[in-house]
C-alpha atoms as a PDB file:
ATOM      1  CA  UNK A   1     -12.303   3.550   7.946  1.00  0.00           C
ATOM      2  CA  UNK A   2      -9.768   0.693   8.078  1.00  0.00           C
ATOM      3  CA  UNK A   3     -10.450  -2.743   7.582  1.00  0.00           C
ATOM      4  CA  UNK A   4      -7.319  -4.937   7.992  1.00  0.00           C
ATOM      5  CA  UNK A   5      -6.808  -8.946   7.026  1.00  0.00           C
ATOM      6  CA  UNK A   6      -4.996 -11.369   9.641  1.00  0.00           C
ATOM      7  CA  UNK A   7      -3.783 -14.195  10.473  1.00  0.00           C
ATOM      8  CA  UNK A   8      -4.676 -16.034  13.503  1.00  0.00           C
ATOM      9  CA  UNK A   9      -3.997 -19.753  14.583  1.00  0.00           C
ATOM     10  CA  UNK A  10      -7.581 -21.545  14.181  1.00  0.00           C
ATOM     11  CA  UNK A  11      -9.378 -20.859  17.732  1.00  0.00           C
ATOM     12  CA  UNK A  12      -7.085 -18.303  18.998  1.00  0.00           C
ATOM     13  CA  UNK A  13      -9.145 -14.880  20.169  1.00  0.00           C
ATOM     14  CA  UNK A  14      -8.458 -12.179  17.342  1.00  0.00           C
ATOM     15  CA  UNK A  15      -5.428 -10.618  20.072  1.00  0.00           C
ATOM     16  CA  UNK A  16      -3.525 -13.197  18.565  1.00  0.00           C
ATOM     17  CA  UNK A  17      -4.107 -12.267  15.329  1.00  0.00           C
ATOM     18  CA  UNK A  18      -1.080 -10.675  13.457  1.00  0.00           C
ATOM     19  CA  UNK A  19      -0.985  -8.361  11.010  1.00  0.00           C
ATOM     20  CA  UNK A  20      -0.020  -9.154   7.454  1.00  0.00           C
ATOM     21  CA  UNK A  21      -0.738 -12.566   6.837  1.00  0.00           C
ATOM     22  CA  UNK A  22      -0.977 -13.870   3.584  1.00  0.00           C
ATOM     23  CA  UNK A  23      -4.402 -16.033   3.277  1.00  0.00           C
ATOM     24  CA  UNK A  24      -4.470 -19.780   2.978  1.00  0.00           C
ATOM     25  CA  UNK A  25      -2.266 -20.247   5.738  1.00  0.00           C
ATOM     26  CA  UNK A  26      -4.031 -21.393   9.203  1.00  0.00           C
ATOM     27  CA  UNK A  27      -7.782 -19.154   9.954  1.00  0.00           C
ATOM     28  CA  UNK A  28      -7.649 -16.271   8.056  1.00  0.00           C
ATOM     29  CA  UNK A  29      -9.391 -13.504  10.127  1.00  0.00           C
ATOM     30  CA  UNK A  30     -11.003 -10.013   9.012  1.00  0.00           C
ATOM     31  CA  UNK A  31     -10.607  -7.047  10.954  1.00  0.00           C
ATOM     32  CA  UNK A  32     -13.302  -4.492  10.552  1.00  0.00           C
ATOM     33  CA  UNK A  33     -12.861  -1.277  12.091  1.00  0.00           C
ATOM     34  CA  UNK A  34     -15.679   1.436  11.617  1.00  0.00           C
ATOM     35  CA  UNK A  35     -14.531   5.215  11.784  1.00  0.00           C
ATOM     36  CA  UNK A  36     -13.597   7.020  15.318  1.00  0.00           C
ATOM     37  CA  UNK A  37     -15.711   9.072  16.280  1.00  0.00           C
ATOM     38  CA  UNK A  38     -18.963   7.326  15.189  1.00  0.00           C
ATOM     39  CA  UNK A  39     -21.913   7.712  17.303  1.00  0.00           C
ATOM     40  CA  UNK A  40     -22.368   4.134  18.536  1.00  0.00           C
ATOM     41  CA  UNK A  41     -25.418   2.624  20.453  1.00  0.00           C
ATOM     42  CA  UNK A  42     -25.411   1.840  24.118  1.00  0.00           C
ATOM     43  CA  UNK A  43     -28.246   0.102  25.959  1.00  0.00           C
ATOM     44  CA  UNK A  44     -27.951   2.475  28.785  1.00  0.00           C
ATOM     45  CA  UNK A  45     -28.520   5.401  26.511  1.00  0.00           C
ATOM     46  CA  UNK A  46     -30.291   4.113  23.851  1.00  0.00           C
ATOM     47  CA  UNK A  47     -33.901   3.793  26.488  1.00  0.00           C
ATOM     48  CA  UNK A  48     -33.447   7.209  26.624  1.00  0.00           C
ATOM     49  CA  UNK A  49     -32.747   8.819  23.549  1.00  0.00           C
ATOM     50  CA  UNK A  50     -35.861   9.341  20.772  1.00  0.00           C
ATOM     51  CA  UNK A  51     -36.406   6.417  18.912  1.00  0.00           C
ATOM     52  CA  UNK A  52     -35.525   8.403  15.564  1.00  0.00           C
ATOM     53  CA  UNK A  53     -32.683   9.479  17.113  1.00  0.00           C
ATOM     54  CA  UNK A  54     -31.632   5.720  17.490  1.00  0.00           C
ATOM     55  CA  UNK A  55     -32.604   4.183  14.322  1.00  0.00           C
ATOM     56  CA  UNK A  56     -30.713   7.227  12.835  1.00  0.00           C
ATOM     57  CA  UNK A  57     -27.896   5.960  14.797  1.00  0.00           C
ATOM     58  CA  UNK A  58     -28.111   2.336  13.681  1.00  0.00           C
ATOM     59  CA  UNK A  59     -28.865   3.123  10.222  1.00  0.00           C
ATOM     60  CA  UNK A  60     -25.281   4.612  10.275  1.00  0.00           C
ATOM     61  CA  UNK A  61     -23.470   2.193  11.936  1.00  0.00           C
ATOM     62  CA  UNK A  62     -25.060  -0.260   9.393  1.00  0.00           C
ATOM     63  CA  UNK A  63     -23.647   1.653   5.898  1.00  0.00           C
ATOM     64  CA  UNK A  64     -20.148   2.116   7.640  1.00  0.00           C
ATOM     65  CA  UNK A  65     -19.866  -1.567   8.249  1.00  0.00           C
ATOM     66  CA  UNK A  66     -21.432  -2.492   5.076  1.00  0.00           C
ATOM     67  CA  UNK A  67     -18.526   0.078   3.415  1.00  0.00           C
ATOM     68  CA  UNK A  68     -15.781  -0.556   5.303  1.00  0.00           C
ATOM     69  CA  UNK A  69     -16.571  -4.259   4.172  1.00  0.00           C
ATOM     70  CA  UNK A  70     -16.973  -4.219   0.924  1.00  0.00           C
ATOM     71  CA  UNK A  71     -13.430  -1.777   0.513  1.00  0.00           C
ATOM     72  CA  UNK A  72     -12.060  -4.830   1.644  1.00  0.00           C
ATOM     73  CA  UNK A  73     -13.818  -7.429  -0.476  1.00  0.00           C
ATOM     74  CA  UNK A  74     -13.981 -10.095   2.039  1.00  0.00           C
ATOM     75  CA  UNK A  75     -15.399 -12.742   0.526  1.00  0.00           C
ATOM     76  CA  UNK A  76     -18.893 -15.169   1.444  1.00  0.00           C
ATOM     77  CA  UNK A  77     -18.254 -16.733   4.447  1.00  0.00           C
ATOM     78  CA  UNK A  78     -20.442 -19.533   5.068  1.00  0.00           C
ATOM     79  CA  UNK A  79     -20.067 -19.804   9.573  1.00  0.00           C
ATOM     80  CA  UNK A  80     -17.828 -17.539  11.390  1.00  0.00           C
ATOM     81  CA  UNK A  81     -17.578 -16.195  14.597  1.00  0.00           C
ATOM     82  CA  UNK A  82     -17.174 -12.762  15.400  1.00  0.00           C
ATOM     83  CA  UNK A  83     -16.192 -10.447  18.224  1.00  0.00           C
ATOM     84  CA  UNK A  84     -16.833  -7.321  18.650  1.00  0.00           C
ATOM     85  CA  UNK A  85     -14.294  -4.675  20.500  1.00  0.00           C
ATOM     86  CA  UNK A  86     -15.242  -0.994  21.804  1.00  0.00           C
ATOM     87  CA  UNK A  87     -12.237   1.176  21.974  1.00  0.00           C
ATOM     88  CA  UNK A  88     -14.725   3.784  24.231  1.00  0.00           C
ATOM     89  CA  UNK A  89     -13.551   7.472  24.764  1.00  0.00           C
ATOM     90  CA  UNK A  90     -10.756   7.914  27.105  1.00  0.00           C
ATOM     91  CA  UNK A  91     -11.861   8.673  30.552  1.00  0.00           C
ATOM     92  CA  UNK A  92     -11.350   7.170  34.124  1.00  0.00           C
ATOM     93  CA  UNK A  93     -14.763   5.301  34.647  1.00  0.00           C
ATOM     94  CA  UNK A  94     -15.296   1.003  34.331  1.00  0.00           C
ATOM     95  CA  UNK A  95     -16.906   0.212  31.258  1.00  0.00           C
ATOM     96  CA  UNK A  96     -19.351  -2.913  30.137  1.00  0.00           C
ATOM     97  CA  UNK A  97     -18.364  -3.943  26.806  1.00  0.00           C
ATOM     98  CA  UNK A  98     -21.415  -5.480  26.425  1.00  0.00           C
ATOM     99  CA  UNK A  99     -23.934  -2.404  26.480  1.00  0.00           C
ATOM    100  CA  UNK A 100     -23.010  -1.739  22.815  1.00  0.00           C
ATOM    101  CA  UNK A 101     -24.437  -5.031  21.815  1.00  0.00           C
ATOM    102  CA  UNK A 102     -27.337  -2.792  19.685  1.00  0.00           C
ATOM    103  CA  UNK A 103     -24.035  -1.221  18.042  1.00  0.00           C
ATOM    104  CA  UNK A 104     -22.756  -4.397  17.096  1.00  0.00           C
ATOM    105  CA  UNK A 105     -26.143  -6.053  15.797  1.00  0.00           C
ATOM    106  CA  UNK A 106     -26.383  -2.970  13.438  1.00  0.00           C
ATOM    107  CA  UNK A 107     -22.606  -3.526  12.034  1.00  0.00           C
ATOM    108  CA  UNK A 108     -23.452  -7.391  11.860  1.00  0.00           C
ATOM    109  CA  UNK A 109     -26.140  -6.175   9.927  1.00  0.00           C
ATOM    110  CA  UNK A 110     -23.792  -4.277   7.643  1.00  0.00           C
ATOM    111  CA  UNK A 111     -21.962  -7.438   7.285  1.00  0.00           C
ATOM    112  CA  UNK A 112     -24.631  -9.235   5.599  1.00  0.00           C
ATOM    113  CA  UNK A 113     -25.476  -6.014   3.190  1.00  0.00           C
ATOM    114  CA  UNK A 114     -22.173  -6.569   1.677  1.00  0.00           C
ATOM    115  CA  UNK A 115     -22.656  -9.932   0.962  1.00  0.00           C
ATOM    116  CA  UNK A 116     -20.093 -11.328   3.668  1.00  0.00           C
ATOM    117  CA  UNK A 117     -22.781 -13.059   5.153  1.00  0.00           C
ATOM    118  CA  UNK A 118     -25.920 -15.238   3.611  1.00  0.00           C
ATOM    119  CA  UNK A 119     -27.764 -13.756   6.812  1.00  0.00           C
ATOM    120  CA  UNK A 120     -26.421 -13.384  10.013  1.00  0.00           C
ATOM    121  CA  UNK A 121     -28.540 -16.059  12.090  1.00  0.00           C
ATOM    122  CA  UNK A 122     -26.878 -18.581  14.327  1.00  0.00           C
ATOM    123  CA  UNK A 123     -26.393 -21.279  10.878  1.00  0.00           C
ATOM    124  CA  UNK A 124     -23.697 -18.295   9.825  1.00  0.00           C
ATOM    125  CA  UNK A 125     -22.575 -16.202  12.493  1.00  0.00           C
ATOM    126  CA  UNK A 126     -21.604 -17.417  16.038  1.00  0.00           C
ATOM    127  CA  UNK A 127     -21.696 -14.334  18.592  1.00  0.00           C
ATOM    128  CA  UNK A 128     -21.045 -11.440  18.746  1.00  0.00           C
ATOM    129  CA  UNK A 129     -18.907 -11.734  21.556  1.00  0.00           C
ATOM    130  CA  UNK A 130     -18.129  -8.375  23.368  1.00  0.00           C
ATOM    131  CA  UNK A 131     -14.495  -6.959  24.455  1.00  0.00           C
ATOM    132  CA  UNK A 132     -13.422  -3.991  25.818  1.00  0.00           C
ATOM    133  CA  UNK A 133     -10.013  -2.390  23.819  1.00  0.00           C
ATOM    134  CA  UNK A 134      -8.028   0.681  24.820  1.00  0.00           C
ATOM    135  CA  UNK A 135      -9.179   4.152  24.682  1.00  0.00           C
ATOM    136  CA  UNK A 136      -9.674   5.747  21.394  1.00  0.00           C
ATOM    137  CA  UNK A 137     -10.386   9.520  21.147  1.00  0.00           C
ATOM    138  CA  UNK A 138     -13.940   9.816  20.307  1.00  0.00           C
ATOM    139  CA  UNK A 139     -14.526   5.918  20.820  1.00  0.00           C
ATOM    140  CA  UNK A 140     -14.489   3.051  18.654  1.00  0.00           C
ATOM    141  CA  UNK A 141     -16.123  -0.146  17.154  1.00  0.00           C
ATOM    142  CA  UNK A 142     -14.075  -2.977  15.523  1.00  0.00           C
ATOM    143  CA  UNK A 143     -15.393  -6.505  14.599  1.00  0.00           C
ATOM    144  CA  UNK A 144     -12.870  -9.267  13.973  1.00  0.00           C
ATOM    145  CA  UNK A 145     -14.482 -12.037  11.858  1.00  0.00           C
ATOM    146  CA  UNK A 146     -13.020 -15.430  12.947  1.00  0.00           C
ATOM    147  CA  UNK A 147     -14.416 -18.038  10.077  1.00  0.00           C
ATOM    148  CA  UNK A 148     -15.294 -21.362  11.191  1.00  0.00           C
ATOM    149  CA  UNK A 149     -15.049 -23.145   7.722  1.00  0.00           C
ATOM    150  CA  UNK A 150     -14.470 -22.238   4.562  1.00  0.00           C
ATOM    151  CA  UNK A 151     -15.147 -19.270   2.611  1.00  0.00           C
ATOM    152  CA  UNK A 152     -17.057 -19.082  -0.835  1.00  0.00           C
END
């Protein structure tokens, strides 16, 4: 689990975003990234699959964002918008970023567990917006946490 900090000009996507910023300078922007390899939710699986199977599934997304977040110790954020990238599993077919919204909602979620978020309605949080990133081996999820204001 890696969660990175960055530096982005304010209302640049986060693929502007550099690594190793210092804060106070421009938007600073989060980078969550949960763990390869983590089952994730997808809309045109999930109407299929046992609906244990896929609360299961969300429960974990949920505690590896809410870990991954507080490791970091980003701070209360009062608005912020996020976007959410899948890295999916290498293979030849198109892909619709935005099937793994469920996936997203459930790291969101996460979020607000570790106190990044007051709650993660639209006063707060402004998305998530989906993307599609490069192939990771055994797929991935990765939020990038744009604030809008200030942070507590």
């Amino acid at each position: 689990m890696t969660v990175s900090q960055t530096r982005a000009p304010a209302g640049d996507s986060p693929a502007s975003a550099r690594p190793g910023a210092r804060p106070g300078r421009d938007a600073t922007a989060y980078v969550v990234a949960l763990p390869a390899g983590l089952p994730l939710l997808n809309a045109n699986r999930s109407r299929r699959e046992h609906w244990a199977t896929v609360r299961r599934t969300a429960k974990a997304i949920r505690e590896a964002a809410c870990v991954v977040a507080r490791s970091q110790r980003i701070p209360l954020i009062e608005r912020a918008r996020i976007v959410y990238v899948i890295h999916p599993s290498p293979q030849t077919r198109k892909r619709d970023p935005g099937n793994w919204a469920e996936s997203a909602k459930a790291a969101v979620d996460g979020l607000v567990d570790a106190g990044i978020f007051e709650d993660d309605n639209s006063d707060h949080v402004i998305g998530p917006d989906p993307r599609l990133g490069e192939p990771v081996k055994g797929g991935q999820l990765v939020l990038h946490i744009i604030p809008e204001g200030g942070t507590s």
